[in-house]
Protein backbone atom coordinates (compact mmCIF):
# COMPACT_ATOMS: atom_id res chain seq x y z
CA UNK A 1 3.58 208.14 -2.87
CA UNK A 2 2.09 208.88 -6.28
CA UNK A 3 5.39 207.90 -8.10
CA UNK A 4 4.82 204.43 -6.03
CA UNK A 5 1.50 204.06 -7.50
CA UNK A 6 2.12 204.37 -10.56
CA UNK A 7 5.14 201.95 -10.34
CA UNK A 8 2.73 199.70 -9.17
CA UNK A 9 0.66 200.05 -11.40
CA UNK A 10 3.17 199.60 -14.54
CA UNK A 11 3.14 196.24 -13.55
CA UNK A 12 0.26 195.57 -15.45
CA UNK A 13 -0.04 195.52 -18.95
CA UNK A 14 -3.25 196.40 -19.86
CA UNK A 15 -2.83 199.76 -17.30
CA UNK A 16 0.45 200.42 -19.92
CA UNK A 17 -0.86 200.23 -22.86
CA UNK A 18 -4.19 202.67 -22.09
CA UNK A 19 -1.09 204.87 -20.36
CA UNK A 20 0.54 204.87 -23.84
CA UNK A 21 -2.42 205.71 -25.57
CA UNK A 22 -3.32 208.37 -23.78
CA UNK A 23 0.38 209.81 -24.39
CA UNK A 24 0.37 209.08 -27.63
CA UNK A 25 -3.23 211.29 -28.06
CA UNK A 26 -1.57 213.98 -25.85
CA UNK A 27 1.65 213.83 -28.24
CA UNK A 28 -0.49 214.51 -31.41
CA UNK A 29 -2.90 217.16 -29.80
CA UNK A 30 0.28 219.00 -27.92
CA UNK A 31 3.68 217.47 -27.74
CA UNK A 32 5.06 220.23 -25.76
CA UNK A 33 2.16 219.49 -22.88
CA UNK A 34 3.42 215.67 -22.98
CA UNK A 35 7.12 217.20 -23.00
CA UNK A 36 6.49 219.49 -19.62
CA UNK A 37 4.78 216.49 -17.78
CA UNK A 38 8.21 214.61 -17.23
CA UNK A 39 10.26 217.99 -17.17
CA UNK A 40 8.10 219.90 -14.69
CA UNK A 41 8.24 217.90 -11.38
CA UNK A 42 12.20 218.13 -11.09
CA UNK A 43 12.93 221.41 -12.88
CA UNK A 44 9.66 223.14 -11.57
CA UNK A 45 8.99 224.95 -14.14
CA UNK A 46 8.27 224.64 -17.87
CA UNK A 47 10.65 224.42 -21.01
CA UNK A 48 11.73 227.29 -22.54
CA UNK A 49 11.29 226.33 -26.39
CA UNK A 50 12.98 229.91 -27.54
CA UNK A 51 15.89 229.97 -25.17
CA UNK A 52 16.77 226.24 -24.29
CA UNK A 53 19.45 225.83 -21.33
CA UNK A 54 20.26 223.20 -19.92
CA UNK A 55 20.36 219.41 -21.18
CA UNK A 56 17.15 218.30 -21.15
CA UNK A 57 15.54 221.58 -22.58
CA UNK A 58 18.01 221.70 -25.75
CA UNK A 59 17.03 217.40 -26.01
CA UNK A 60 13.53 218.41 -26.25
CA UNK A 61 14.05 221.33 -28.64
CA UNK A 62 16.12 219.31 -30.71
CA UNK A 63 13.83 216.37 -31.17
CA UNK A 64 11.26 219.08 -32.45
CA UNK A 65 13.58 221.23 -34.18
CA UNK A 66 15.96 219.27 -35.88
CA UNK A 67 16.33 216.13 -38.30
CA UNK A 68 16.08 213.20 -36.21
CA UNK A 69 16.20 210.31 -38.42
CA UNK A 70 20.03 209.15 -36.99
CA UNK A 71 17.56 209.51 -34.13
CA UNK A 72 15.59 206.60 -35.12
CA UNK A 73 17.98 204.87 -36.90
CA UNK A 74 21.06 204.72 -33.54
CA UNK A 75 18.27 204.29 -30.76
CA UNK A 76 17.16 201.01 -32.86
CA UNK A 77 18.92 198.14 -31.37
CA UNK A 78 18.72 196.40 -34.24
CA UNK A 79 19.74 198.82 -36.83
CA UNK A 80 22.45 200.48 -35.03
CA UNK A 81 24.61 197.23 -35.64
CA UNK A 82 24.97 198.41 -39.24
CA UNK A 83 25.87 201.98 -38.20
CA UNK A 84 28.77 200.37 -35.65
CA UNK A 85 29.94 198.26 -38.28
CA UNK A 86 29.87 201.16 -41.11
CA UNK A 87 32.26 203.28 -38.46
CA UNK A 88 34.35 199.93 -38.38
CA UNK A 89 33.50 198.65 -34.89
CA UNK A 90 31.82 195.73 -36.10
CA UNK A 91 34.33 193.32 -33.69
CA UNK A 92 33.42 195.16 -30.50
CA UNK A 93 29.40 193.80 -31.06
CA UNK A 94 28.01 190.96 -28.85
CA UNK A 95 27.34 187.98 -31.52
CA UNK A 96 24.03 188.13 -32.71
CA UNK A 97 21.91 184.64 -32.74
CA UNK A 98 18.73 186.55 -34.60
CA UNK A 99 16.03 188.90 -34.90
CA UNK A 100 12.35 188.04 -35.15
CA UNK A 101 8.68 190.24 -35.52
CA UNK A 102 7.21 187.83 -33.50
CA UNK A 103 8.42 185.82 -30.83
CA UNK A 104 6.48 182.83 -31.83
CA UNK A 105 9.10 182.57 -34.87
CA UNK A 106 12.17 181.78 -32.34
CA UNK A 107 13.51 178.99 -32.45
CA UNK A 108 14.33 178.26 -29.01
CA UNK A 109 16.51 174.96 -29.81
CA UNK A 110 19.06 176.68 -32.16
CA UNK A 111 19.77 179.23 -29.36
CA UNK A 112 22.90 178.41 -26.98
CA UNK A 113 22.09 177.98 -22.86
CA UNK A 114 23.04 181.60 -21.77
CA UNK A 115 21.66 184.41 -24.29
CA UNK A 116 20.04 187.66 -24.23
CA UNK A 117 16.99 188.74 -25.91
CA UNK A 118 15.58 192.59 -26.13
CA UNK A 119 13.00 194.55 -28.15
CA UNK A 120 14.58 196.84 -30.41
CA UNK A 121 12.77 199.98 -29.54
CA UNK A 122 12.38 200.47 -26.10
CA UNK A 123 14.05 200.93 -22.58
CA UNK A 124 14.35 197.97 -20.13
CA UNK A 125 12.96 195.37 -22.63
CA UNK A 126 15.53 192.28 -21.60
CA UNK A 127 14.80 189.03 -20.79
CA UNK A 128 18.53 187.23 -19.48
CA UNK A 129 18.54 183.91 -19.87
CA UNK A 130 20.93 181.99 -17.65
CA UNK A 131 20.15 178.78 -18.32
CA UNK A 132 18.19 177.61 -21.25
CA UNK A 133 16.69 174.31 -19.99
CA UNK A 134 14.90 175.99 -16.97
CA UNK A 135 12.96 178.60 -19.57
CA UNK A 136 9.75 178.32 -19.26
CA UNK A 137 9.64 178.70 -23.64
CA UNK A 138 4.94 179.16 -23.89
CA UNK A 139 5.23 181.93 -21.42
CA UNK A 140 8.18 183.84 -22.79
CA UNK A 141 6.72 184.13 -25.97
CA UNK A 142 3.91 185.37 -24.68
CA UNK A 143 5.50 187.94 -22.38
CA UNK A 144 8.15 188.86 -25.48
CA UNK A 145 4.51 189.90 -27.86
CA UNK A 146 3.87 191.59 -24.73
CA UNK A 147 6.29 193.87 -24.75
CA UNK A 148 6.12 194.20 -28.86
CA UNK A 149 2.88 195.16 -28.47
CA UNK A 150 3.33 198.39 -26.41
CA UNK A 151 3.83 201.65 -28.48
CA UNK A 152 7.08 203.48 -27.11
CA UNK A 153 8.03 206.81 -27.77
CA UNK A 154 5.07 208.78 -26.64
CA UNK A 155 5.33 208.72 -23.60
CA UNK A 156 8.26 211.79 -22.47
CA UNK A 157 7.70 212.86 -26.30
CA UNK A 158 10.17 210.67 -27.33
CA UNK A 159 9.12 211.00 -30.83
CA UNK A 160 12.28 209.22 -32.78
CA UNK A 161 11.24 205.74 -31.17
CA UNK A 162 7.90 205.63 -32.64
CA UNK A 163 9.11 205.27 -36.16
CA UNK A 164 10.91 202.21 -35.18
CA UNK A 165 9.80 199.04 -36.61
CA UNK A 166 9.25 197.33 -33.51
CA UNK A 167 10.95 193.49 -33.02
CA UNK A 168 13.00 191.21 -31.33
CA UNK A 169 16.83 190.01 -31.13
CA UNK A 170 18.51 187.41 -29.30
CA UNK A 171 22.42 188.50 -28.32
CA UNK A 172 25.45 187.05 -26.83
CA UNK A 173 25.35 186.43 -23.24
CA UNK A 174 27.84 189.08 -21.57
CA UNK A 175 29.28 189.06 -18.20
CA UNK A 176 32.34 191.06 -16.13
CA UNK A 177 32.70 188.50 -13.27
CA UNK A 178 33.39 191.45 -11.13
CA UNK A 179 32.99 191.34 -6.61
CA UNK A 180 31.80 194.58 -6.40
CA UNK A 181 28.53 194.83 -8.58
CA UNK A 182 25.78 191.83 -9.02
CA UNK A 183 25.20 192.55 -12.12
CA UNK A 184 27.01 193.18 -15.86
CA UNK A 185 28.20 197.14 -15.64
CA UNK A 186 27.65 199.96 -17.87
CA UNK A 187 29.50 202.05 -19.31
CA UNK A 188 27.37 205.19 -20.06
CA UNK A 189 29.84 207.85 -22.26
CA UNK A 190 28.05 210.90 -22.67
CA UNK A 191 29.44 212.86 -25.75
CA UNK A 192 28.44 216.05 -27.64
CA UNK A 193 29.36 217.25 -30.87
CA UNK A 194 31.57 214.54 -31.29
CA UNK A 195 33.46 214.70 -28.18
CA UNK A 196 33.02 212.59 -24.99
CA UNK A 197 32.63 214.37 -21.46
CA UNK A 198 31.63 212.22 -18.67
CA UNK A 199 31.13 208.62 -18.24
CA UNK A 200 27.53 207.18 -15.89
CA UNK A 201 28.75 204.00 -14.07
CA UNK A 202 25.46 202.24 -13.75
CA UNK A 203 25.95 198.85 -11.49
CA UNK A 204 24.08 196.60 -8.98
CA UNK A 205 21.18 196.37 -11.24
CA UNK A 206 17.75 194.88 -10.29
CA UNK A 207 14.18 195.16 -9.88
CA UNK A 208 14.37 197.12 -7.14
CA UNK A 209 16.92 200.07 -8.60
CA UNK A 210 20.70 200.25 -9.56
CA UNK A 211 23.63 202.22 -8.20
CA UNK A 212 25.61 204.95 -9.86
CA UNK A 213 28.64 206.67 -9.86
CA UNK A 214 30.17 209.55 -12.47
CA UNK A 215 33.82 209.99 -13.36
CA UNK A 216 35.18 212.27 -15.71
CA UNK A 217 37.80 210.94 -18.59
CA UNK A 218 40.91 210.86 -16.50
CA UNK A 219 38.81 209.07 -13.96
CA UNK A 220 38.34 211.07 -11.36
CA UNK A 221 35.11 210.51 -9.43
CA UNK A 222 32.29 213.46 -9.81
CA UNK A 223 29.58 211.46 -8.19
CA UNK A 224 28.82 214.90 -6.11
CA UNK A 225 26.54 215.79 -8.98
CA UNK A 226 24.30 212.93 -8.92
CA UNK A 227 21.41 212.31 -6.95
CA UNK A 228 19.42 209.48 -5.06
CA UNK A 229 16.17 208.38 -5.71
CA UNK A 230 14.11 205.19 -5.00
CA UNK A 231 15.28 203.95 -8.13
CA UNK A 232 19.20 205.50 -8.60
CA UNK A 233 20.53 205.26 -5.72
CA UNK A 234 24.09 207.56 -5.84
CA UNK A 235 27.28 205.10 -4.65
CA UNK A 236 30.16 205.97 -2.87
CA UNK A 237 31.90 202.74 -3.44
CA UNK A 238 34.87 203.34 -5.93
CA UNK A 239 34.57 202.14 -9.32
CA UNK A 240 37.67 200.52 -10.65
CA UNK A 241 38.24 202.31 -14.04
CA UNK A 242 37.84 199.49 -16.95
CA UNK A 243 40.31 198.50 -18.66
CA UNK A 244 38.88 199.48 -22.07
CA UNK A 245 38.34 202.94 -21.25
CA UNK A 246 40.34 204.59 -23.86
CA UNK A 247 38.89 202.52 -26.37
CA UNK A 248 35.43 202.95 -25.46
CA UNK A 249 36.36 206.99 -25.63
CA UNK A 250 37.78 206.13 -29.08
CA UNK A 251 34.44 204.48 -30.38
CA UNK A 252 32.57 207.20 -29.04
CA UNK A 253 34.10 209.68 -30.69
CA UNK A 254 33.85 208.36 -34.14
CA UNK A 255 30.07 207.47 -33.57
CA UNK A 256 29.00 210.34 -32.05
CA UNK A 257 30.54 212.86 -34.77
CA UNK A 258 28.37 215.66 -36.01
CA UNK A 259 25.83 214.72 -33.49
CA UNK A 260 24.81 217.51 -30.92
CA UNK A 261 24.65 214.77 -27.99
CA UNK A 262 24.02 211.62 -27.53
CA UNK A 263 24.70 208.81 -24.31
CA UNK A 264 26.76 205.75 -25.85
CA UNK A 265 26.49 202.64 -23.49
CA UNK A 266 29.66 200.12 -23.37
CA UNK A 267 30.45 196.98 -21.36
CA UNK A 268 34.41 195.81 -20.52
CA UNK A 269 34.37 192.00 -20.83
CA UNK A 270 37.94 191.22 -19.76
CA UNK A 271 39.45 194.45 -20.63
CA UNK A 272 37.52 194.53 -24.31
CA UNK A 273 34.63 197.12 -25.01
CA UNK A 274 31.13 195.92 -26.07
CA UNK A 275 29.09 198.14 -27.19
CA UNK A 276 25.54 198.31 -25.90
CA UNK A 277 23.25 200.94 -27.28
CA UNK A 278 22.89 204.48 -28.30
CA UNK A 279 20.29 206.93 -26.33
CA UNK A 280 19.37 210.34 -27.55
CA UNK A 281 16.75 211.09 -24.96
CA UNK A 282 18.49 210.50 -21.39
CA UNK A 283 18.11 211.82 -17.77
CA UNK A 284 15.02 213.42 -17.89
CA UNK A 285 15.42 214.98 -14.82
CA UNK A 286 16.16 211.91 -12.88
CA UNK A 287 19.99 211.79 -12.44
CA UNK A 288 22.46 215.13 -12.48
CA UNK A 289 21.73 218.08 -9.93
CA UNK A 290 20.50 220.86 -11.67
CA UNK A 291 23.24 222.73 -11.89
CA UNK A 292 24.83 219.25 -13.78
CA UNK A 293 22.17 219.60 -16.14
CA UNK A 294 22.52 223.58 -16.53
CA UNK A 295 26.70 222.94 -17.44
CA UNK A 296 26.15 219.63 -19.53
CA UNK A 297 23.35 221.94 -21.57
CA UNK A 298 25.77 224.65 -22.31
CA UNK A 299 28.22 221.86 -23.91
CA UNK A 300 25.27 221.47 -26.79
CA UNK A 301 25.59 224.50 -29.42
CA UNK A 302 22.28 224.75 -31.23
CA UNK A 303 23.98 227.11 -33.59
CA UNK A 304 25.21 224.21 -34.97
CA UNK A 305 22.00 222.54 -35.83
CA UNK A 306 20.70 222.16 -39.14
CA UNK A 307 16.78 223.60 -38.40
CA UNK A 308 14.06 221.66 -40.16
CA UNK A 309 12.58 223.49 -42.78
């Protein structure tokens, strides 16, 4: 009941930005307080900042214990172009149209009819557009400053996001044409220390939640270790495995080297890889069975971290 409140209640904009204000004062004052609020109610109990297990512990301890300024740098939507295209990916990016600090600087007309635009800094930020003609263009803007306005990162302790220069980019339109999902598919390749270990099939997406399933590399199905929620609901349909795969294992390699994990999102647009975004703070609790989280922890060797001095 309480998570449907608030939900509800995230509807509203002004009821967000007090929220992230009030993380972002919690944050300062005690980031490992903010930090137990989203770990407590699945785990049940609080981190253990001097012995770190599983996943979402050592993601916590690293984001306070480590250098994160690839951090800031990947989970930027924006930026992380220039890191794809410096690992020599650049032809696997969706064509960007351009990127703005304020959406009343878009130029609407020199956009095609079907695009995508997202804030650079946060999570579920995109507006899809379709079909140009039918935008309504005075309310978008206003509902794209919206979202600039919020401050993301505090809340969860996400630190790394909140030294993102927050703004706005418009992207090639991408779909999969595919029967058994209504919407485009993700690819989610979770890798550690440079080397990929399970891939998040995230499909069906709407307001009302998305469906997921989990294979391993070779493609065999290992959805028993996720779990159903309001949101993520766990599918047993089959996922076909995309054609791409071994090249969206490739790129992830190469971009996740010398990093102790990260999640790297891909689409397959008629058996080509897009790339879609790079997340260093994932799950949260929300997705794996705990023992999931306890094994996918142990694949993270903190002896391997540079400390911060």
């Amino acid at each position: 009941m309480k998570s449907r409140i608030l939900n509800y209640l995230n509807k509203f904009h002004y009821y967000r930005y007090l929220a992230y204000r009030k993380h972002k004062y919690d944050v300062i004052n005690d980031y490992k307080k903010e930090a137990n609020r989203y770990y407590y109610p699945f785990f049940k109990s609080k981190i253990d900042w001097k012995n770190p297990k599983n996943l979402i512990e050592k993601i916590y301890w690293l984001q306070f214990n480590s250098d994160t300024s690839l951090w800031t740098k990947c989970a930027d939507k924006y930026l992380v172009r220039d890191f794809v295209k410096e690992k020599g990916f650049s032809e696997y990016l969706p064509k960007l149209y351009g990127k703005w600090e304020n959406a009343k600087e878009i130029d609407f007309d020199s956009l095609p009819n079907r695009f995508v635009i997202k804030t650079n800094n946060a999570c579920g930020k995109n507006l899809i557009v379709t079909d140009k003609t039918k935008l309504n263009i005075k309310s978008t803007i206003k509902k794209l400053n919206r979202w600039l306005s919020i401050p993301y990162g505090y809340a969860a302790a996400q630190l790394h996001y909140t030294s993102i220069n927050p703004c706005l980019i418009a992207e090639e339109f991408l779909e999969n044409n595919i029967s058994f999902s209504s919407s485009l598919i993700d690819y989610k390749v979770w890798c550690f220390h440079g080397k990929p270990e399970i891939v998040l099939v995230v499909f069906n997406r709407s307001d009302n939640g998305v469906d997921l399933s989990l294979y391993d590399l070779n493609w065999n199905k290992k959805s028993e270790f996720l779990l159903s929620s309001d949101h993520y609901r766990y599918s047993k349909k089959e996922i076909p495995k995309p054609e791409s795969l071994n090249k969206m294992i490739e790129i992830a390699k190469v971009l996740s080297r010398n990093i102790p994990q990260v999640r790297i999102d891909f689409y397959d647009i008629n058996g080509k890889p897009y790339f879609g975004e790079m997340t260093f703070t994932s799950g949260f609790g929300r997705s794996f069975t705990k023992e999931y989280y306890d094994y996918l922890g142990s694949k993270i060797d903190l002896c391997k971290v540079e400390l911060l001095i």
